[in-house]
Protein backbone atom coordinates (compact mmCIF):
# COMPACT_ATOMS: atom_id res chain seq x y z
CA UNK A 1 85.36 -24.89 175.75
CA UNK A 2 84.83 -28.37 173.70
CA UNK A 3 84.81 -31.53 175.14
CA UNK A 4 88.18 -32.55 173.20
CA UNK A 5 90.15 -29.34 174.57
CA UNK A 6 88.79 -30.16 178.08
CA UNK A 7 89.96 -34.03 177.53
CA UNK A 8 93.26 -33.16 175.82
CA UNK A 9 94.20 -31.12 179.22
CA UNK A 10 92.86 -34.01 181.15
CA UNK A 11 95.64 -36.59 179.55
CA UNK A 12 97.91 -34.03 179.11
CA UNK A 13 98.13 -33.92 182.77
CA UNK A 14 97.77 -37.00 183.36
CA UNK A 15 100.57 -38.24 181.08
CA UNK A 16 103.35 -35.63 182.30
CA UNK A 17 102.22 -36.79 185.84
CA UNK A 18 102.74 -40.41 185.11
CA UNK A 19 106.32 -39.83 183.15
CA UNK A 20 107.42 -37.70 186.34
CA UNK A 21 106.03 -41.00 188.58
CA UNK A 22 108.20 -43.68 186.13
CA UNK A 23 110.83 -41.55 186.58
CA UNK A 24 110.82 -41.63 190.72
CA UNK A 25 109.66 -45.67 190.37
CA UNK A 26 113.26 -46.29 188.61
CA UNK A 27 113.46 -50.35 187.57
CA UNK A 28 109.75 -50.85 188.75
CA UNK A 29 108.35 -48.60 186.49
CA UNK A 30 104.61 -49.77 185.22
CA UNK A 31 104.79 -52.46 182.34
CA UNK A 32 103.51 -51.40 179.13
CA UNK A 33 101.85 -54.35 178.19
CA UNK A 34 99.98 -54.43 181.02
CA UNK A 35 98.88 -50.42 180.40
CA UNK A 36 98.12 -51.43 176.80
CA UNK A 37 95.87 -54.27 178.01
CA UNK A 38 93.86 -52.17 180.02
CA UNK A 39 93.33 -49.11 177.99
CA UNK A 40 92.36 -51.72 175.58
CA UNK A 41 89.68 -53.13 178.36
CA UNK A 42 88.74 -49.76 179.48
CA UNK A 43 88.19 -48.59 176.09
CA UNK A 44 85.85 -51.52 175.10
CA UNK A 45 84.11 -51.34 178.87
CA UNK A 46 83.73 -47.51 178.11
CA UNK A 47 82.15 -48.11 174.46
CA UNK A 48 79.69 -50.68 176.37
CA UNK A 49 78.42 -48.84 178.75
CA UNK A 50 78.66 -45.67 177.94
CA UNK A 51 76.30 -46.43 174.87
CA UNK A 52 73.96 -48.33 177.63
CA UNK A 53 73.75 -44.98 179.88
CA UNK A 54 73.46 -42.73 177.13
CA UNK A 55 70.50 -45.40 174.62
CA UNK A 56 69.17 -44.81 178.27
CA UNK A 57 68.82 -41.13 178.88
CA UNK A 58 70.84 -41.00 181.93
CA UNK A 59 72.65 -38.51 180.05
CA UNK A 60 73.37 -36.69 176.97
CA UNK A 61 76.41 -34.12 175.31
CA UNK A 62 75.63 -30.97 173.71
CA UNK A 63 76.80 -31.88 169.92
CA UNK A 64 78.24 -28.01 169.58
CA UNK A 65 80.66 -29.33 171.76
CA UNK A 66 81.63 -32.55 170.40
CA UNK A 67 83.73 -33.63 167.39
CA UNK A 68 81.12 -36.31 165.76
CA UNK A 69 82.77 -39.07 165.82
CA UNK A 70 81.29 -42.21 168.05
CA UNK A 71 81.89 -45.56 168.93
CA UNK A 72 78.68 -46.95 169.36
CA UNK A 73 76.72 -43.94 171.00
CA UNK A 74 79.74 -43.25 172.98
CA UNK A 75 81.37 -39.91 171.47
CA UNK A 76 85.05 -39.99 170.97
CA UNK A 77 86.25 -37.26 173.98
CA UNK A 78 84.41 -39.70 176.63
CA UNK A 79 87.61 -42.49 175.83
CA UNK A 80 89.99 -39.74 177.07
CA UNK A 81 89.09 -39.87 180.79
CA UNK A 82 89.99 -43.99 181.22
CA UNK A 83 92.82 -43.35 179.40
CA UNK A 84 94.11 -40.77 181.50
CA UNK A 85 93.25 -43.50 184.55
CA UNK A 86 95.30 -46.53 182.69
CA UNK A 87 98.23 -44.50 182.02
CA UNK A 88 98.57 -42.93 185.44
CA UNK A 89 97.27 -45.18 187.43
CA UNK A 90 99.58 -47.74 186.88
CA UNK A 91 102.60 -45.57 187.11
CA UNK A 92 101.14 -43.67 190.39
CA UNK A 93 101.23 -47.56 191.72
CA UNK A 94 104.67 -48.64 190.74
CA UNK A 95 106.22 -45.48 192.39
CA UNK A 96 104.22 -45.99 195.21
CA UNK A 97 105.61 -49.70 195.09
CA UNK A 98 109.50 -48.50 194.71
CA UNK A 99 109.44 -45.66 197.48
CA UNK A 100 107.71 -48.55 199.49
CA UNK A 101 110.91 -50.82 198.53
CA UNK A 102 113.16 -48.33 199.34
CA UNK A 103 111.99 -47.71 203.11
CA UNK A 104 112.43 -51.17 203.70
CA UNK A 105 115.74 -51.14 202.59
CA UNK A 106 116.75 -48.16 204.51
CA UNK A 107 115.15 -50.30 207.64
CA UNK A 108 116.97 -53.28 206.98
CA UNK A 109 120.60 -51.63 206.55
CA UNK A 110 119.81 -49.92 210.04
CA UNK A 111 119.15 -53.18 211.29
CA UNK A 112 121.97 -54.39 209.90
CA UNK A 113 123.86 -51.64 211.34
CA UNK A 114 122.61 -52.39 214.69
């Protein structure tokens, strides 16, 4: 198995995961600015030290399995993994956030109630 196949399951995942989490968030779904922003950080933090770790030695990929294409030293399957993270992440907290919002609204009608 390449590294792209292996990282094309990994967002795959990851992105029907976080369109199944926007849809149980409802209005507070994750803002996509705010995802764009940080893939855009993660992406730049992941060039930088990535090509640190690897100039390094700390590690190295087998070429077989990679597509040839790097930023910096940085090969191109290693961006998949925080962009997995900033597109699930972000959902994962906003539904966490609106089933959170809804608990306390169930509490405060019972009190209500009461």
């Amino acid at each position: 198995m390449t590294y792209v196949v292996l990282s094309a399951w990994f967002v795959g995942v990851a992105v029907v995961a976080a369109i199944a989490l926007s849809l149980l968030a409802g209005r507070r779904r994750a803002h996509l600015g705010a995802i764009a922003a940080t893939i855009g950080m993660l992406f730049v933090l992941t060039a930088v030290f990535d090509t640190v770790m690897i100039a390094t030695g700390l590690f190295h990929y087998s070429p077989d399995h990679l597509l040839g294409v790097h930023i910096g030293l940085a090969p191109l399957e290693d961006f998949a993994y925080p962009l997995a993270g900033a597109v699930l992440l972000p959902t994962l907290w906003a539904a966490l956030r609106a089933r959170r919002g809804s608990r306390a609204a169930v509490r405060a009608e019972e009190e209500d109630a009461s």
